[in-house]
Protein backbone atom coordinates (compact mmCIF):
# COMPACT_ATOMS: atom_id res chain seq x y z
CA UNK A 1 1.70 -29.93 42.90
CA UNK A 2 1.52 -26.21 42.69
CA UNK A 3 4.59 -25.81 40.80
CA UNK A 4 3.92 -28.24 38.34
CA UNK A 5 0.18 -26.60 37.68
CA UNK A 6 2.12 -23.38 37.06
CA UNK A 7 4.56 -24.59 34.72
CA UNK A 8 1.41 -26.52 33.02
CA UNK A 9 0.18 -22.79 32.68
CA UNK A 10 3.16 -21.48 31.64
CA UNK A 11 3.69 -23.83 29.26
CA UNK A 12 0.31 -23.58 28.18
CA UNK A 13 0.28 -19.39 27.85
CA UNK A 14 3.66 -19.39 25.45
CA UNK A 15 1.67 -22.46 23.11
CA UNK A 16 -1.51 -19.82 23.02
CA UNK A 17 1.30 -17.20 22.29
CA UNK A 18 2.95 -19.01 19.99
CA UNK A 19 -0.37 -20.45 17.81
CA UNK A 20 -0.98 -16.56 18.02
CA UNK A 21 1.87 -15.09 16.60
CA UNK A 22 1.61 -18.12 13.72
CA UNK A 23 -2.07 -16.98 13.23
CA UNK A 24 -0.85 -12.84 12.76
CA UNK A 25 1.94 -14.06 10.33
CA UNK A 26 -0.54 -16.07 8.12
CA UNK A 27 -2.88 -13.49 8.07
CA UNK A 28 0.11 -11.26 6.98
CA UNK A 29 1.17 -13.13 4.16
CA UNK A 30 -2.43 -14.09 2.88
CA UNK A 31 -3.34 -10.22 3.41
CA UNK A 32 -0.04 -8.74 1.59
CA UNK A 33 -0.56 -7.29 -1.87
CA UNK A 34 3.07 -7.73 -3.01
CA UNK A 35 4.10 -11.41 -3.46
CA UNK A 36 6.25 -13.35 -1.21
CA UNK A 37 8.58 -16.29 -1.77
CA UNK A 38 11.46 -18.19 0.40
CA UNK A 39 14.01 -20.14 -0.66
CA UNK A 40 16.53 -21.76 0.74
CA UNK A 41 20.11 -21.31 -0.08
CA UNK A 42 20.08 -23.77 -3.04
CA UNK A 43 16.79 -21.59 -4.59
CA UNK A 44 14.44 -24.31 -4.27
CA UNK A 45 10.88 -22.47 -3.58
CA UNK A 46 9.40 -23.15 0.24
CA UNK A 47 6.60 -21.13 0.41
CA UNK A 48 4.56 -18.41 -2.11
CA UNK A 49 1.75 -15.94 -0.52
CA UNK A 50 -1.68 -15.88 -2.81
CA UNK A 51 -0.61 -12.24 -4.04
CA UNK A 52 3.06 -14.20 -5.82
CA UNK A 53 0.24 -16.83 -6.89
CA UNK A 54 -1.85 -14.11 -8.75
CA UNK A 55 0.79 -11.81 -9.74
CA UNK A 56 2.77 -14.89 -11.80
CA UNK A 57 -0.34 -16.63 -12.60
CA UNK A 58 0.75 -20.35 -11.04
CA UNK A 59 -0.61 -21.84 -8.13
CA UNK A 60 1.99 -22.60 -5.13
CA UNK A 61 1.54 -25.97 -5.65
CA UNK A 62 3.20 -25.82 -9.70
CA UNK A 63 6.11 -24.32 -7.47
CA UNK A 64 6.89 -25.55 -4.44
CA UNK A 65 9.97 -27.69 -4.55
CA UNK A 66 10.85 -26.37 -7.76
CA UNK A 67 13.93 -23.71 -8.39
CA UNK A 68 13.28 -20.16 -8.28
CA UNK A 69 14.84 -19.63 -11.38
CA UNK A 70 12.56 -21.39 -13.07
CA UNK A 71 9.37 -20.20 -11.89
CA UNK A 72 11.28 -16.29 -12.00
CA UNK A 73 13.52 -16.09 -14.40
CA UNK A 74 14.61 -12.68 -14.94
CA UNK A 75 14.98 -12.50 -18.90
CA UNK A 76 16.21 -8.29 -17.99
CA UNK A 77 17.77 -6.69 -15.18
CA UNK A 78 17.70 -3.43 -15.00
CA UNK A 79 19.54 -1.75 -12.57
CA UNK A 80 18.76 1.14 -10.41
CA UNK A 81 21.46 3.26 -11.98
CA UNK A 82 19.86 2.40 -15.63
CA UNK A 83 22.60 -0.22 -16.81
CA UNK A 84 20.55 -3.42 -18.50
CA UNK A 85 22.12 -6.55 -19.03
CA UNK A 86 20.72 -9.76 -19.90
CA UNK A 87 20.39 -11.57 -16.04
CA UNK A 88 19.03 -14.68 -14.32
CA UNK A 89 17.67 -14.67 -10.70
CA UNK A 90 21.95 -16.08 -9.86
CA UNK A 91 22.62 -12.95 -10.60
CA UNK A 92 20.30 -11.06 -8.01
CA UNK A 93 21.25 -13.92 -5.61
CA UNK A 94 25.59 -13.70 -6.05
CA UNK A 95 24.43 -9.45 -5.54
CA UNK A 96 23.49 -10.82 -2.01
CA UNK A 97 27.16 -11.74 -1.18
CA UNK A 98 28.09 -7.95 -2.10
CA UNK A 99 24.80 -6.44 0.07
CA UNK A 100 22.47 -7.55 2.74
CA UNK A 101 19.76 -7.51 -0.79
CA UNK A 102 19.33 -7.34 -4.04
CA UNK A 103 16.25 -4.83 -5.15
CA UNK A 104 16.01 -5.17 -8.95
CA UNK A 105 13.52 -4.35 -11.84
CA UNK A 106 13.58 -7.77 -13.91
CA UNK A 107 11.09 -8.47 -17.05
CA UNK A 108 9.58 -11.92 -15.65
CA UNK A 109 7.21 -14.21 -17.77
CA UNK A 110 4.25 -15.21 -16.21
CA UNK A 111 2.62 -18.33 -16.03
CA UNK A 112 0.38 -17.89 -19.00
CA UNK A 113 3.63 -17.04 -21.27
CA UNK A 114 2.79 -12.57 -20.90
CA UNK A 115 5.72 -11.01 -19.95
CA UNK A 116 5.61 -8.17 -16.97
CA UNK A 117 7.70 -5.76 -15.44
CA UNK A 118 8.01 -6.49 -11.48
CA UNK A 119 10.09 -5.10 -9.05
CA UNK A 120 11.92 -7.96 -7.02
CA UNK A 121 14.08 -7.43 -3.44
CA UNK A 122 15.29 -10.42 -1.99
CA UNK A 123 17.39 -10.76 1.28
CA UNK A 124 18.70 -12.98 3.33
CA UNK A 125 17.49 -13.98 6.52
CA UNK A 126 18.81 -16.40 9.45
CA UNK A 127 16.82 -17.88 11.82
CA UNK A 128 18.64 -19.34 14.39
CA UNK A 129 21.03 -21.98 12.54
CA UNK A 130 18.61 -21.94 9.11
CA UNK A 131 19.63 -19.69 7.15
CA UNK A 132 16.70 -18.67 3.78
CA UNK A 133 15.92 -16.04 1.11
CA UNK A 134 13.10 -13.92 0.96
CA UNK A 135 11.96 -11.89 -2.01
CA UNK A 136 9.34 -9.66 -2.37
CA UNK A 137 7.55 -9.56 -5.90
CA UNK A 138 5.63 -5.83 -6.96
CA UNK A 139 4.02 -5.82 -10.22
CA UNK A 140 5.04 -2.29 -11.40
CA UNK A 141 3.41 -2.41 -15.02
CA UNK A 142 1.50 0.35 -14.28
CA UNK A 143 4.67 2.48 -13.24
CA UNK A 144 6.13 1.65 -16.96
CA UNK A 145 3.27 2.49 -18.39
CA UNK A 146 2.78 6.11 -16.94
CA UNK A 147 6.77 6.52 -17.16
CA UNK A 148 6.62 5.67 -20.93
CA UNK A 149 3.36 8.41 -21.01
CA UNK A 150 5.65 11.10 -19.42
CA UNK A 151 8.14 10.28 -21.64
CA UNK A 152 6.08 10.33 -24.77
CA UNK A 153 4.16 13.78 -23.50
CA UNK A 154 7.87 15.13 -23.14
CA UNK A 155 9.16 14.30 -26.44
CA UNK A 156 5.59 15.63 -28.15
CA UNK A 157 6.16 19.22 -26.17
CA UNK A 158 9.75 19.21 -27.24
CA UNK A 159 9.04 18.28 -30.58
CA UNK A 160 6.10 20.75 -30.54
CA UNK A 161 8.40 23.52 -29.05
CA UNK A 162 11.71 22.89 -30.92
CA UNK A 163 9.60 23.52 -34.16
CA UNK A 164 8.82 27.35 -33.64
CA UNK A 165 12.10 27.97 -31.90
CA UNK A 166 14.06 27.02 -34.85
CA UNK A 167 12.13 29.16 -37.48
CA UNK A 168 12.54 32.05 -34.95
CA UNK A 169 16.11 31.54 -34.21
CA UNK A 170 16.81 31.47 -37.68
CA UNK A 171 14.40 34.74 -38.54
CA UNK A 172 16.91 36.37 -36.04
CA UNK A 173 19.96 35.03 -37.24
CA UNK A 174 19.24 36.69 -40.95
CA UNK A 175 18.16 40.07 -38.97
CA UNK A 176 21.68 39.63 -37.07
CA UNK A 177 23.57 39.02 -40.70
CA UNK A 178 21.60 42.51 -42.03
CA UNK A 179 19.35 40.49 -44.85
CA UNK A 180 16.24 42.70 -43.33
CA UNK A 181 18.59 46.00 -43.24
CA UNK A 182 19.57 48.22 -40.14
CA UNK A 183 17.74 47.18 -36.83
């Protein structure tokens, strides 16, 4: 009898354990400010965290079941290198074969038709014999909008800069040629 009231315990700790461990998980994904989305190996959406729900604009039940490439569909790719090519989420995923993930910038439309610059990593993951993808979703717009700032202030100083340097380079270039006389 003692036995079996300590394997009732036992068995009763790891289901307190394991309904604990479920909790902290939720709590992570409802918590996280990037979004989150699995799919299984033929891209069909299992779950979305509320920050993929705001980010996109659609609410997890508009895309549950449904493909990824659908809901994501990845009009630009642009790589980390710089190349762009026109993509689709098949893309990122056949990357997967070649890595362990796939961490792209991709122009994605959102659920109200606005398009938005996100930065999307998806791996693979295997639990056991189930085998998934999970990709993380940041909105980077404002990134692209303080890199296009930069870029903007730097052509304005060059611009700005170039100007003066070119009158003085060629005010020396006639003093060089003698137009002024002996120096």
């Amino acid at each position: 009898v003692a036995t079996q009231i300590n394997q009732f315990a036992e068995q009763m700790s790891a289901e307190m354990r394991l309904k604990d461990s479920d909790a902290r998980i939720r709590a992570m994904l409802e918590s996280a400010i990037d979004g989150i989305v699995t799919f299984d190996l033929g891209g069909i959406i299992e779950l979305v965290n509320p920050a993929f729900e705001r980010i996109l604009g659609f609410d997890a039940d508009d895309v549950l079941g449904k493909a990824v490439s659908e809901i994501i569909p990845g009009e630009t790719i642009v790589d980390r290198i710089g190349d762009r090519k026109i993509s689709t989420i098949q893309n990122v995923l056949d990357d997967l074969k070649a890595h362990n993930y796939s961490d792209r910038e991709l122009i994605v439309r959102r659920a109200d038709g606005t398009l938005m610059p996100v930065e999307f990593r998806v791996s693979e993951v295997v639990l056991g014999t189930r085998n998934f993808y999970s990709g993380i979703i940041r909105d980077i717009t404002e990134r692209k909008e303080v890199e296009l700032r930069v870029s903007e202030f730097y052509s304005t100083v060059s611009h700005e800069l170039r100007t003066p340097l070119t009158s003085i380079r060629g005010a020396l270039g006639l003093m060089e040629g003698g137009v002024v006389g002996e120096i």
